[in-house]
C-alpha atoms as a PDB file:
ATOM      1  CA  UNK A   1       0.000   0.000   0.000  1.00  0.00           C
ATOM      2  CA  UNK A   2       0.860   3.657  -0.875  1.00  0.00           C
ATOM      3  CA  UNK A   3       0.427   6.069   2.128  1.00  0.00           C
ATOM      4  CA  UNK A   4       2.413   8.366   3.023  1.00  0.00           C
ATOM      5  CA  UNK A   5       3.370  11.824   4.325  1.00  0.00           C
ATOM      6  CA  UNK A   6       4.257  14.848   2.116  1.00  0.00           C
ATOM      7  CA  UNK A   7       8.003  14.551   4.224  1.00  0.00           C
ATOM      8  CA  UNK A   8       8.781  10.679   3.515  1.00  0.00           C
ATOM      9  CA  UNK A   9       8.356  11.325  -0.664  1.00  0.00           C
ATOM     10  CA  UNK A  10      11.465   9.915  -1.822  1.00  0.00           C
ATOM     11  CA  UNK A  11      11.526   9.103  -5.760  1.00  0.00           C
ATOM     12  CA  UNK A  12      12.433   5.757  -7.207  1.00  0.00           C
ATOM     13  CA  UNK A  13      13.408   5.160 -11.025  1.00  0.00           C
ATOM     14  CA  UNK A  14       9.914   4.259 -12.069  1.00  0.00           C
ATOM     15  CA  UNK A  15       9.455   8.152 -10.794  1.00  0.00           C
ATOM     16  CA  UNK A  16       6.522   6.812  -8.226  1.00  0.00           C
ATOM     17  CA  UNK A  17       6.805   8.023  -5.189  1.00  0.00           C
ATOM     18  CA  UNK A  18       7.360   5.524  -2.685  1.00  0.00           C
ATOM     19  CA  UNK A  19       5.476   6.127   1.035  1.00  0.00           C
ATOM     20  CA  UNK A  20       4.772   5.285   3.985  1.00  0.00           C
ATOM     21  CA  UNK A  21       1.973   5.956   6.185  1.00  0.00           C
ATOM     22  CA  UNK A  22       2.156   8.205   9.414  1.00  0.00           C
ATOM     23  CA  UNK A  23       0.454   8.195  12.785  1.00  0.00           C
ATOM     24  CA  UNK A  24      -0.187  10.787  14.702  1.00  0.00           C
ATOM     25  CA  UNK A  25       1.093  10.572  18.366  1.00  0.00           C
ATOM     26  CA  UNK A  26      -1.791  12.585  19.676  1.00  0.00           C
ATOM     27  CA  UNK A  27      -4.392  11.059  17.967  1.00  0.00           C
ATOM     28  CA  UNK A  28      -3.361   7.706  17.264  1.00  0.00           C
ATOM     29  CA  UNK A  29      -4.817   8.609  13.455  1.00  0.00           C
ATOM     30  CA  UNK A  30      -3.076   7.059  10.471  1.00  0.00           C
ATOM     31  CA  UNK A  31      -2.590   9.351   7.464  1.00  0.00           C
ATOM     32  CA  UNK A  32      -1.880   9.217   3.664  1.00  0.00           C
ATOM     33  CA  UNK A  33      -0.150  11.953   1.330  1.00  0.00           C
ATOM     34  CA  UNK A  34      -1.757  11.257  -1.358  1.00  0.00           C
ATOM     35  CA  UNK A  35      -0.103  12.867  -4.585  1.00  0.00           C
ATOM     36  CA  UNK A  36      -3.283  13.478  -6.480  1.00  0.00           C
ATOM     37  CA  UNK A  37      -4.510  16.576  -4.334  1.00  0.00           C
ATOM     38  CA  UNK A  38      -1.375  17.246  -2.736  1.00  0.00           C
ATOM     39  CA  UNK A  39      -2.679  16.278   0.969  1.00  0.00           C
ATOM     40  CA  UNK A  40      -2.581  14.485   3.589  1.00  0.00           C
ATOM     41  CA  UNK A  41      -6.163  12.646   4.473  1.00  0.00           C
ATOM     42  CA  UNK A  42      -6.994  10.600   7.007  1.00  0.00           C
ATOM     43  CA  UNK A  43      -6.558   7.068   6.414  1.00  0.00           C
ATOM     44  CA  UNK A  44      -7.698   4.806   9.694  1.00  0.00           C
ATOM     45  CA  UNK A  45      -8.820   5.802  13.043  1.00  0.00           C
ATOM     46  CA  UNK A  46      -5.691   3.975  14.508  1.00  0.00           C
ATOM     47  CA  UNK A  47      -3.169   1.407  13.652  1.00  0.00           C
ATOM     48  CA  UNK A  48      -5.552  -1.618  14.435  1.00  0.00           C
ATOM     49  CA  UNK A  49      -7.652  -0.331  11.689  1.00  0.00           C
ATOM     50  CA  UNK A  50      -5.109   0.085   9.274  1.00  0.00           C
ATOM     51  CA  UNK A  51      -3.924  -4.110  10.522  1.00  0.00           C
ATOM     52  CA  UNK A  52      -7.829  -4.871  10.481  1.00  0.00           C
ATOM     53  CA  UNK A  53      -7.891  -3.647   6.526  1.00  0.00           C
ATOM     54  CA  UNK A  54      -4.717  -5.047   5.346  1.00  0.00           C
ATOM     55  CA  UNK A  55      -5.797  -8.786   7.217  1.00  0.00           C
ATOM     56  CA  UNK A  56      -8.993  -8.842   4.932  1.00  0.00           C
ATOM     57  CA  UNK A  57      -7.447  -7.625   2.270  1.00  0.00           C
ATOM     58  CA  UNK A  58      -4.973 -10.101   1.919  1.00  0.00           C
ATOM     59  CA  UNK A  59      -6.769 -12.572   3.278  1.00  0.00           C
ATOM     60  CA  UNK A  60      -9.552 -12.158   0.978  1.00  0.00           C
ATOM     61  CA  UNK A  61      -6.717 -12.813  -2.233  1.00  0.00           C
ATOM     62  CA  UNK A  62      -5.198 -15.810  -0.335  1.00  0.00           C
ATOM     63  CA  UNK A  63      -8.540 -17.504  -0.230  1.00  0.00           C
ATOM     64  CA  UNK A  64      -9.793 -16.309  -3.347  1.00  0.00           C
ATOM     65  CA  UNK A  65     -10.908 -19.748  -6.226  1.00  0.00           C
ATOM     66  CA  UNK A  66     -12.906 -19.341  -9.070  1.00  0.00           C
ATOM     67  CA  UNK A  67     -16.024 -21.425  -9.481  1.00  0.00           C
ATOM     68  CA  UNK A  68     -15.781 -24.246 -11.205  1.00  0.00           C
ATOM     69  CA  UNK A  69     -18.716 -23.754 -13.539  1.00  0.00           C
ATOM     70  CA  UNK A  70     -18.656 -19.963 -13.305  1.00  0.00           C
ATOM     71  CA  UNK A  71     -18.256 -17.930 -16.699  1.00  0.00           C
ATOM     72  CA  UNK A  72     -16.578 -14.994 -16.288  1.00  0.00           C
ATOM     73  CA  UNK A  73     -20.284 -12.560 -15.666  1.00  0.00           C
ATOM     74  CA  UNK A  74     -20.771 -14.692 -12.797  1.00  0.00           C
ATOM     75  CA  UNK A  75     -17.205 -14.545 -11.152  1.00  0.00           C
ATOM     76  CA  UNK A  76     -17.758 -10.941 -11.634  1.00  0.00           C
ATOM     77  CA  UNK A  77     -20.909 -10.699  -9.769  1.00  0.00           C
ATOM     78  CA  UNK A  78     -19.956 -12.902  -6.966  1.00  0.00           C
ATOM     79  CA  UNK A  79     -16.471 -11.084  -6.552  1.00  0.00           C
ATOM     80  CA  UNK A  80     -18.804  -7.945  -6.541  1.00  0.00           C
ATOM     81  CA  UNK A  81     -20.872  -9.133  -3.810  1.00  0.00           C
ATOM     82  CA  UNK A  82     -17.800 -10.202  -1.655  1.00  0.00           C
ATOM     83  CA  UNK A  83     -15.783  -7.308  -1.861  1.00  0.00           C
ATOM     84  CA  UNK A  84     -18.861  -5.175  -1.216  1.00  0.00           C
ATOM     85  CA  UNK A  85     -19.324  -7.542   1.693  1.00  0.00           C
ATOM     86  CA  UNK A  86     -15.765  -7.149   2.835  1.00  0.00           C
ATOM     87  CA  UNK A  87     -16.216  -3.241   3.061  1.00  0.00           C
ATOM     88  CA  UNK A  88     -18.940  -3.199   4.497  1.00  0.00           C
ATOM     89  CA  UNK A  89     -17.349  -5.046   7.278  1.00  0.00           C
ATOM     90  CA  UNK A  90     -14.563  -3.068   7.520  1.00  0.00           C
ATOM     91  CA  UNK A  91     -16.468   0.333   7.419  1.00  0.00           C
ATOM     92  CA  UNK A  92     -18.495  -0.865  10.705  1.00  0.00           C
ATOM     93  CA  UNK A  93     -15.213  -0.472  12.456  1.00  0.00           C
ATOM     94  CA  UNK A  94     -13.658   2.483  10.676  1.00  0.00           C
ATOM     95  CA  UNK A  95     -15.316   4.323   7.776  1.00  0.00           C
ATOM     96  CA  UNK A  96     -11.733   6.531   7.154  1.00  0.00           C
ATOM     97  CA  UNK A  97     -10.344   3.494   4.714  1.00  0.00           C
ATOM     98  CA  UNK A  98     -12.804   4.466   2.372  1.00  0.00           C
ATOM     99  CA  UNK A  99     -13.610   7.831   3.204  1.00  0.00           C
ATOM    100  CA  UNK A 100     -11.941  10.298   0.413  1.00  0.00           C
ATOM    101  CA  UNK A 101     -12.110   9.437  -2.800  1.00  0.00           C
ATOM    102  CA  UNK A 102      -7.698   9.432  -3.081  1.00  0.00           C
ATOM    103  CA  UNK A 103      -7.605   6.591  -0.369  1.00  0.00           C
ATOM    104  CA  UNK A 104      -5.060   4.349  -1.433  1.00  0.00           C
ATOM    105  CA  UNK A 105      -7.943   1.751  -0.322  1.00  0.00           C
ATOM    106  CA  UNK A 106     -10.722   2.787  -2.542  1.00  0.00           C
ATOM    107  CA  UNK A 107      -8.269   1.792  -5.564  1.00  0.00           C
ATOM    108  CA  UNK A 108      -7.088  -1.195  -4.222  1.00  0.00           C
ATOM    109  CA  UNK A 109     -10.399  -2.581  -3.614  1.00  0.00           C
ATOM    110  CA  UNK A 110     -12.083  -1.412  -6.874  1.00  0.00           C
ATOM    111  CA  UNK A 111      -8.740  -3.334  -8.581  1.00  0.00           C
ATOM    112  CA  UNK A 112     -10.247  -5.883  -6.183  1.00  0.00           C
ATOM    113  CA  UNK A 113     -13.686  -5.974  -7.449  1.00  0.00           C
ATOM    114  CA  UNK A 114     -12.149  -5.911 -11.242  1.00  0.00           C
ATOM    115  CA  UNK A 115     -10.169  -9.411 -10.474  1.00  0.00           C
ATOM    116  CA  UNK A 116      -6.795  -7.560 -10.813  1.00  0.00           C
ATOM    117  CA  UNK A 117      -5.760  -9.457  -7.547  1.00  0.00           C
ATOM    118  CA  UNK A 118      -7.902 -12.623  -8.161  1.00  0.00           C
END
């Protein structure tokens, strides 16, 4: 995952910038620089969040099989209905994963959904 803050940017040879998320002391908040907008958002209400998100994530590839007599519609709308199901479960805990549009979460998940990971 992608999330940093605006002081960690250091540039590789593909020119990406390579990050790392930060957590505020205070708050125990974790937050992504997100290069789009030039800011930093929110990105989980604390580090157990951020750990809660990257589980199901992950765990959601490692245990991902096609059907055996699924065409490739019906994969689709099944992966669909998990993945919805899988944030759904992880916005009853914390809703920040998913909360700004430049979330490094909302384009993981939507590559997700699309079977880049499956």
């Amino acid at each position: 995952m992608r999330a940093c803050s605006s002081t960690s940017i250091t540039r590789r040879r593909s020119a990406r910038p390579r990050c790392h998320p930060r957590t505020s002391p205070g708050t125990g908040i974790v937050y992504q620089y997100t290069d789009a907008v030039r800011e930093v958002i929110p990105l989980h209400g604390d580090v157990s969040s951020l750990v809660k998100t990257m589980v199901s994530f992950l765990g959601y590839i490692s245990s991902y099989s096609r059907g055996e007599d699924e065409d490739d519609y019906e994969e689709y709308a099944r992966r669909k209905r998990e993945v919805g199901a899988l944030l759904d479960a992880i916005r009853r805990i914390d809703p920040l994963p998913f909360a700004h549009e430049h979330s490094e979460w909302v384009e993981l998940f939507d590559n997700l959904e699309g079977g880049v990971f499956t």
